[in-house]
N, C-alpha and C. Protein backbone atom coordinates (compact mmCIF):
# COMPACT_ATOMS: atom_id res chain seq x y z
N UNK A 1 -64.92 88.05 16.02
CA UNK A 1 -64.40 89.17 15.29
C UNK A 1 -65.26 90.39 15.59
N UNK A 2 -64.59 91.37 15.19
CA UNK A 2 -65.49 92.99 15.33
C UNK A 2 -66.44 92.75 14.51
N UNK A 3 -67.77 93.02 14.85
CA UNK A 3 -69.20 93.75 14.16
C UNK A 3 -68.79 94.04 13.16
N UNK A 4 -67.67 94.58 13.03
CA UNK A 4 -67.82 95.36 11.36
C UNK A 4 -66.61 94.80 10.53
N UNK A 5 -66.32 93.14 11.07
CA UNK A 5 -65.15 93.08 9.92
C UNK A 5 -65.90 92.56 8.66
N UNK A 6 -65.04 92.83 7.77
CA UNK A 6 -65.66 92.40 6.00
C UNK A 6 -65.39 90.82 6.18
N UNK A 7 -65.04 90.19 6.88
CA UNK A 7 -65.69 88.64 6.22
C UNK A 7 -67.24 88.56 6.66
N UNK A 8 -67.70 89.14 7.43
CA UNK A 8 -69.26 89.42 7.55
C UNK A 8 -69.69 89.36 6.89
N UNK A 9 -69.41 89.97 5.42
CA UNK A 9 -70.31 90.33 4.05
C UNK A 9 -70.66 88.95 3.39
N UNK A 10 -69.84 87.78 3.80
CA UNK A 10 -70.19 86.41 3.78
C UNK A 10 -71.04 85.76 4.08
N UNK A 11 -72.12 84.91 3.39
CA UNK A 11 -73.21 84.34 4.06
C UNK A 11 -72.68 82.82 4.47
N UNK A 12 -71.58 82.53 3.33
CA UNK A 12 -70.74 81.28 4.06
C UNK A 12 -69.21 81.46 3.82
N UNK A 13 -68.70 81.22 4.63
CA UNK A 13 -67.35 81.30 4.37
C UNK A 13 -66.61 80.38 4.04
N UNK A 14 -65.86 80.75 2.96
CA UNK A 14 -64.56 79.41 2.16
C UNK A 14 -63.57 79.86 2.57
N UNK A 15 -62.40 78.70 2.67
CA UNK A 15 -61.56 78.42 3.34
C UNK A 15 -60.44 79.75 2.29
N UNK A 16 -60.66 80.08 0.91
CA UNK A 16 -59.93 81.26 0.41
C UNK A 16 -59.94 82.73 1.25
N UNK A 17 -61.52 82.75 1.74
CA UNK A 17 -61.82 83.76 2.72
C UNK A 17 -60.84 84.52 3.25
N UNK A 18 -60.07 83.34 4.25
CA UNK A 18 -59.39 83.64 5.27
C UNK A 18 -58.01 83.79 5.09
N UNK A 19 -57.30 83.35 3.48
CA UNK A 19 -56.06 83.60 3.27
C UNK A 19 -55.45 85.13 3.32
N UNK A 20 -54.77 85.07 3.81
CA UNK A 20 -54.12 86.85 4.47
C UNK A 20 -54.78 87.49 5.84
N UNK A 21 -55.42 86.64 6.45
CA UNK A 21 -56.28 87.57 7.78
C UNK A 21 -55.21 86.97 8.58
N UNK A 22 -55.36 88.25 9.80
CA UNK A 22 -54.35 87.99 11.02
C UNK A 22 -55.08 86.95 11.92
N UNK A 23 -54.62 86.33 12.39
CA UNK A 23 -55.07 85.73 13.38
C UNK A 23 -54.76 85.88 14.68
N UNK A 24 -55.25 85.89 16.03
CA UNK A 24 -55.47 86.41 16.81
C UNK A 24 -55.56 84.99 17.85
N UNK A 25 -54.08 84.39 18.74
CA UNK A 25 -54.13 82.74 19.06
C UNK A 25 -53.55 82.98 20.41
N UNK A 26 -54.03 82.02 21.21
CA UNK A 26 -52.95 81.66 22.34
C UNK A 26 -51.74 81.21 22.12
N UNK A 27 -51.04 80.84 23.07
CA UNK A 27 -49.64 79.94 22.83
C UNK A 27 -49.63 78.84 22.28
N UNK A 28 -48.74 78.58 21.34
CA UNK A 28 -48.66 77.34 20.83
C UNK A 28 -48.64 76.58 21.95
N UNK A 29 -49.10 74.88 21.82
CA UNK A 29 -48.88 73.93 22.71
C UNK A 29 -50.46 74.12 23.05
N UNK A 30 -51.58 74.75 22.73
CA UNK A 30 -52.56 74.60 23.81
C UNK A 30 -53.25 73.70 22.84
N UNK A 31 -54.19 72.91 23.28
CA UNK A 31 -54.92 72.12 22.58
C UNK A 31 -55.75 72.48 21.88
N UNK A 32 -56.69 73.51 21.99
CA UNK A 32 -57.61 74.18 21.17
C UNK A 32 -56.83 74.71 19.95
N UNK A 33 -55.71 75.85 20.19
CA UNK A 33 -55.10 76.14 19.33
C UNK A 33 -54.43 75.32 18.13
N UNK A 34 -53.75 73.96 18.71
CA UNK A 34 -53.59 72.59 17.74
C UNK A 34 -54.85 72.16 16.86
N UNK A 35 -55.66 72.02 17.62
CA UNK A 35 -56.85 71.67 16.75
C UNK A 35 -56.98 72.85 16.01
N UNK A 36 -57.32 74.06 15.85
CA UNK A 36 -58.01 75.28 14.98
C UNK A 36 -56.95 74.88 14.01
N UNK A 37 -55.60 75.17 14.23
CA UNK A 37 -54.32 75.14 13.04
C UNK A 37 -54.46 73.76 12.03
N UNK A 38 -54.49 72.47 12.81
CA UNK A 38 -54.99 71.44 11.84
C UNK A 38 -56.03 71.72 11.18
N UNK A 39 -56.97 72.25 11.72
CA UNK A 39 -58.49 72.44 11.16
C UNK A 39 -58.09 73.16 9.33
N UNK A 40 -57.14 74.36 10.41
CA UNK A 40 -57.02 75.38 9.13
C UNK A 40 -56.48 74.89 7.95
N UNK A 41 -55.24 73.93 8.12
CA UNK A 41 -54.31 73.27 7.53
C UNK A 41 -55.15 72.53 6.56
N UNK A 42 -55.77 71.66 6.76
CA UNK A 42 -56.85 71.30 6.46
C UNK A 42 -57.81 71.45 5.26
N UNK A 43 -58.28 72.51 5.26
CA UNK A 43 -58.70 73.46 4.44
C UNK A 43 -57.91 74.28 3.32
N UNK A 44 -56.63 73.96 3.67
CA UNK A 44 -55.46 74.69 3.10
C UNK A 44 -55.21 75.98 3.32
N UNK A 45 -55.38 76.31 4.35
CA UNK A 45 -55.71 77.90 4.86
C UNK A 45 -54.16 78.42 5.30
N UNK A 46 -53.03 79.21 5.05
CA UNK A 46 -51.90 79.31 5.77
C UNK A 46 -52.31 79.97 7.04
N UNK A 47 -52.31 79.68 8.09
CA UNK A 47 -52.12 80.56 9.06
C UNK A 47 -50.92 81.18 9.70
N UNK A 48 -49.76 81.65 9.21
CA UNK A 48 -48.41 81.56 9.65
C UNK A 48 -49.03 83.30 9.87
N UNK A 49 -50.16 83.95 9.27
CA UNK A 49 -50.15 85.30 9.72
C UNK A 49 -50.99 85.11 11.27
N UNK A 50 -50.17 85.74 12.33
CA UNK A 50 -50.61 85.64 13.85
C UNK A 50 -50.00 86.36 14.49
N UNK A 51 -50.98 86.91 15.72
CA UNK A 51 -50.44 87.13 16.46
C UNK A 51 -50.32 86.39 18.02
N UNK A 52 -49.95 86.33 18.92
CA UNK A 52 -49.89 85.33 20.38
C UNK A 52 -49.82 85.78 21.07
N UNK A 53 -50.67 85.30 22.02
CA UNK A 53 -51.27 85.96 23.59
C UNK A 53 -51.26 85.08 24.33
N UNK A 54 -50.97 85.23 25.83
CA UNK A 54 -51.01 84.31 26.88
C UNK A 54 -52.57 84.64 27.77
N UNK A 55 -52.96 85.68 26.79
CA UNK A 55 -54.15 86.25 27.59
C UNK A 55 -55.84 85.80 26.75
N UNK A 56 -56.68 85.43 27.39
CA UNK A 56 -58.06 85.04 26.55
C UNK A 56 -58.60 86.65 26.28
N UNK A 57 -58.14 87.64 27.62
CA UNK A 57 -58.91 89.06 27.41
C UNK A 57 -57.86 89.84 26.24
N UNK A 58 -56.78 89.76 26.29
CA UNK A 58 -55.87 90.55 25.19
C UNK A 58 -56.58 90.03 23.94
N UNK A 59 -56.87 88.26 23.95
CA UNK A 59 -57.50 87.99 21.99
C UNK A 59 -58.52 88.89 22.22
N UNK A 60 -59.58 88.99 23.46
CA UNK A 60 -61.05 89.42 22.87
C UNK A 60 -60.69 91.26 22.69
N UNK A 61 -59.83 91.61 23.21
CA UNK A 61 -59.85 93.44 23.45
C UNK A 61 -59.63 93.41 21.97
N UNK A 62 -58.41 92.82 21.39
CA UNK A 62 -58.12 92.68 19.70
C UNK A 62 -58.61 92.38 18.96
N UNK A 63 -59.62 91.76 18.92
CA UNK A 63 -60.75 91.18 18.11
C UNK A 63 -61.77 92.53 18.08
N UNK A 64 -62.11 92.65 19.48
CA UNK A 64 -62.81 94.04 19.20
C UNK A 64 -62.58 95.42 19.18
N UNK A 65 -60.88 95.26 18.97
CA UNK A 65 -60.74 96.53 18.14
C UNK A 65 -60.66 97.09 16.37
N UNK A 66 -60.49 95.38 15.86
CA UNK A 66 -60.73 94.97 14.58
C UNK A 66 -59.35 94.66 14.16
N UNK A 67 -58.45 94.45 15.15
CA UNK A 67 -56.86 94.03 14.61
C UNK A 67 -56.99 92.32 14.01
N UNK A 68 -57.95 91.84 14.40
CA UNK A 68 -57.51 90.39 13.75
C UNK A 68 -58.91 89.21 14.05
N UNK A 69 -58.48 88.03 13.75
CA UNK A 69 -60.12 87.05 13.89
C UNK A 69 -59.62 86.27 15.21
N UNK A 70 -60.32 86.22 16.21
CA UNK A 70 -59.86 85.81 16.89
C UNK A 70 -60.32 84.22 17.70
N UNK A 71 -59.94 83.15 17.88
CA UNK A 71 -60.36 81.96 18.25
C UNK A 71 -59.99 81.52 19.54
N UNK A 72 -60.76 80.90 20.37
CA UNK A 72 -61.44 81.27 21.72
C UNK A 72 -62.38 80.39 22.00
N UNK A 73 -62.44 79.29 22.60
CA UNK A 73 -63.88 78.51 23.08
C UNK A 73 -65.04 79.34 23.76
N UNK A 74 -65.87 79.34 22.93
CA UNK A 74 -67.00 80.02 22.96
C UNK A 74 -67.34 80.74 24.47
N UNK A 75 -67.19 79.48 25.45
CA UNK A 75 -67.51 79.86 26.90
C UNK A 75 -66.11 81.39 27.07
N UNK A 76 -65.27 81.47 27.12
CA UNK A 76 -64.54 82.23 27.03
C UNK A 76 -64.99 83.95 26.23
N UNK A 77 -66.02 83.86 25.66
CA UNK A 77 -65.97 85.27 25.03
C UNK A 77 -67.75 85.59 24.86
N UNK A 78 -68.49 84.57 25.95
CA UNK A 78 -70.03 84.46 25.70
C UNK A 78 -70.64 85.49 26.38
N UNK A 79 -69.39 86.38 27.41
CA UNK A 79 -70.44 87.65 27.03
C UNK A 79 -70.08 89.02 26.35
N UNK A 80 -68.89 88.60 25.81
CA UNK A 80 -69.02 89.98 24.54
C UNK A 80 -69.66 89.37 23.34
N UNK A 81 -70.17 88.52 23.11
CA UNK A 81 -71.28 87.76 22.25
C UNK A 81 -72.66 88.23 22.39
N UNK A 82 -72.92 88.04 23.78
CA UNK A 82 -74.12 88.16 24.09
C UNK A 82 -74.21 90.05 23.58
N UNK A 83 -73.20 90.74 24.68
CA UNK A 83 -73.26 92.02 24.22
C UNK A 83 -73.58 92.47 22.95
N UNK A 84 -72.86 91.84 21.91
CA UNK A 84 -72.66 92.29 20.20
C UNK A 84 -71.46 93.10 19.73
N UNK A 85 -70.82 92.85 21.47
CA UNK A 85 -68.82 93.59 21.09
C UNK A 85 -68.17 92.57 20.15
N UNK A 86 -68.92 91.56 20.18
CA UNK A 86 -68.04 90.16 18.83
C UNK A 86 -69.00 89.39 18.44
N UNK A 87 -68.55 89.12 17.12
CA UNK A 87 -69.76 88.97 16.07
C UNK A 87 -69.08 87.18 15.96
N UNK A 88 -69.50 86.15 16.41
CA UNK A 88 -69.23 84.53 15.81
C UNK A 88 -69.45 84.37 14.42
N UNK A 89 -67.95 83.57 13.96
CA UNK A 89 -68.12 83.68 12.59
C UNK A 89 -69.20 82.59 11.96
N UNK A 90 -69.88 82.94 11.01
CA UNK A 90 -70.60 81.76 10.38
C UNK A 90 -69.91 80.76 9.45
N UNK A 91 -68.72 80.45 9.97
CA UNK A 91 -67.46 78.89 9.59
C UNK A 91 -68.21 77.97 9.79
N UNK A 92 -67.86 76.78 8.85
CA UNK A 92 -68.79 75.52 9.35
C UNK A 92 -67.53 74.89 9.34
N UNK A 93 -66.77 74.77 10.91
CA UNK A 93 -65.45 73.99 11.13
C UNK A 93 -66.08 72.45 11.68
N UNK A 94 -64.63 71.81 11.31
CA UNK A 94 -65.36 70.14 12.41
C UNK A 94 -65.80 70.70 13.86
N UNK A 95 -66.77 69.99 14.26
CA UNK A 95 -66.66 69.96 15.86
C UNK A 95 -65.65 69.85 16.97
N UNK A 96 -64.97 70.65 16.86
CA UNK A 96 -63.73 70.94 18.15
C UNK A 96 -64.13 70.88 19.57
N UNK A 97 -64.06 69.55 19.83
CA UNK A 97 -64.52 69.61 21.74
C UNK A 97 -63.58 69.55 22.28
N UNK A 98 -63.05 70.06 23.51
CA UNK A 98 -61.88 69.87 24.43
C UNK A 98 -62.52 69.57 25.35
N UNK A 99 -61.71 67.97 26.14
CA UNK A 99 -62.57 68.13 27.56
C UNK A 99 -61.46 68.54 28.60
N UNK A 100 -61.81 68.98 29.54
CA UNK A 100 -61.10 69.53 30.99
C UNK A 100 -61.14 69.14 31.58
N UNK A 101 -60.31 68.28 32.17
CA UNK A 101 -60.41 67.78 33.37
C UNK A 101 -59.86 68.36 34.73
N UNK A 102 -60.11 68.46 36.13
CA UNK A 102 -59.59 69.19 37.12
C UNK A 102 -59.51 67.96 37.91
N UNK A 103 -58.03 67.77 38.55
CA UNK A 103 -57.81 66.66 39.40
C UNK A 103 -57.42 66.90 40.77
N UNK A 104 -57.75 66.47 42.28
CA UNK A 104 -56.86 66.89 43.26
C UNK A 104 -56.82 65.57 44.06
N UNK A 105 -56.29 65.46 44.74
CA UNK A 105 -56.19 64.66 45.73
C UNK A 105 -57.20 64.29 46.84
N UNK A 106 -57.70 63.06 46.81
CA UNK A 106 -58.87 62.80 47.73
C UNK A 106 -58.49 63.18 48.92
N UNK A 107 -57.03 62.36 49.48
CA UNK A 107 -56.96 63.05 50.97
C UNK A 107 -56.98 64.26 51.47
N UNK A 108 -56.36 65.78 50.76
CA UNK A 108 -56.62 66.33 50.73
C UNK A 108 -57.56 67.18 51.26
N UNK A 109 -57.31 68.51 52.67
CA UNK A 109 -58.09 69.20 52.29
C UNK A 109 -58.23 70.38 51.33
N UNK A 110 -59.46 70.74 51.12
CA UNK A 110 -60.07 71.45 50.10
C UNK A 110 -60.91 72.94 50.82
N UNK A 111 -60.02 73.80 50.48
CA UNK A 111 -60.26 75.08 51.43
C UNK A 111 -62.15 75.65 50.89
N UNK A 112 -62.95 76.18 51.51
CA UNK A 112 -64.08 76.88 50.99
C UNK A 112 -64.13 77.40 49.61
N UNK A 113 -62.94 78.44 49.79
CA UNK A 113 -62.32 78.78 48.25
C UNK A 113 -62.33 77.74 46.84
N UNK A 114 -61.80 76.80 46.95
CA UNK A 114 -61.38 75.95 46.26
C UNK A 114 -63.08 74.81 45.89
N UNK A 115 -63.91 74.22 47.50
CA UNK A 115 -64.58 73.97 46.69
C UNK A 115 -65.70 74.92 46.41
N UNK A 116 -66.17 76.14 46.21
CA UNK A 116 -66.78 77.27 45.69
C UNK A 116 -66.51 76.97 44.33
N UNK A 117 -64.90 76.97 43.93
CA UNK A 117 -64.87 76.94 42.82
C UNK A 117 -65.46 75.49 41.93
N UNK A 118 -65.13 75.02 42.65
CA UNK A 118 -65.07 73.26 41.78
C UNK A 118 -66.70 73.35 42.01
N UNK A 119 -67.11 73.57 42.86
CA UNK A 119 -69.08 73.31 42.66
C UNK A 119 -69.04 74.32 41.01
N UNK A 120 -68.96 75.73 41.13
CA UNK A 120 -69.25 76.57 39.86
C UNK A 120 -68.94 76.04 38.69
N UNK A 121 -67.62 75.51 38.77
CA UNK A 121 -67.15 74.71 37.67
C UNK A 121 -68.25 73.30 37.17
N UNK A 122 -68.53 72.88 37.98
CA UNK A 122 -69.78 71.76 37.87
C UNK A 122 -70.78 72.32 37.17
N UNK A 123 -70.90 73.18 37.61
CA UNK A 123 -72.76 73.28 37.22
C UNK A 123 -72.40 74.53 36.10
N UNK A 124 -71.71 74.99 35.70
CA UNK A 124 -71.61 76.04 34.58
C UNK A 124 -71.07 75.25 33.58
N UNK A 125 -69.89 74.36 33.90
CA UNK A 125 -69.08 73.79 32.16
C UNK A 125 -69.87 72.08 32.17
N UNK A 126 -70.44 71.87 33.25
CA UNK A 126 -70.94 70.43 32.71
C UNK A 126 -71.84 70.56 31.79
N UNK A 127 -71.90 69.64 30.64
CA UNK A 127 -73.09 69.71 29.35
C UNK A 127 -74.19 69.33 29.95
């Protein structure tokens, strides 16, 4: 969320908190997004207020213009974090892990391009 939204003024946040805030989601169907909505559900939180993006940069530009809260796997928004363009909320949600898997074909070749990427992908998202 923006630096300056008022659930900030929170040292912990309850699940009443968040009744009436916009939310700020990818497309339904993504897995992260399933999990946050159960999460919310959960809690008894309605989330039916939203808005939907096919974009990770459209949630973060909206988040930091203060239109809404926006949810995002961390790696995804760690450097307007780092910056202080978005403030992580202090929620104590379950642990939401998604794992990723990337699959190709052994026979396969694998252009420079491609493994450039898959090495970066190794050594940046492996725990």
């Amino acid at each position: 969320m923006a630096p300056n939204h008022p659930l900030l003024q929170w040292e912990e946040l309850l699940p009443e908190h968040f009744q009436g805030e916009l939310f700020l989601l990818n497309e339904k169907g993504c897995t992260y997004r399933t999990l946050f909505e159960r999460s919310l559900a959960m809690d008894g939180i309605d989330s039916s207020i939203h808005l939907e993006f096919s974009s990770a940069e459209a949630i973060k530009q909206c988040a930091m213009a203060g239109i809404g809260i926006a949810f995002l796997p961390e790696i995804a928004a760690a450097t307007e974090l780092e910056r202080g363009e978005l403030i992580a909320l202090p929620w104590a949600m379950p642990d939401l892990r998604v794992a990723t898997q990337m699959l190709w074909h052994k026979e396969k070749w694998l252009s420079p391009a491609i493994e450039a990427f898959l090495e970066t992908a190794r050594t940046t998202l492996r725990p």
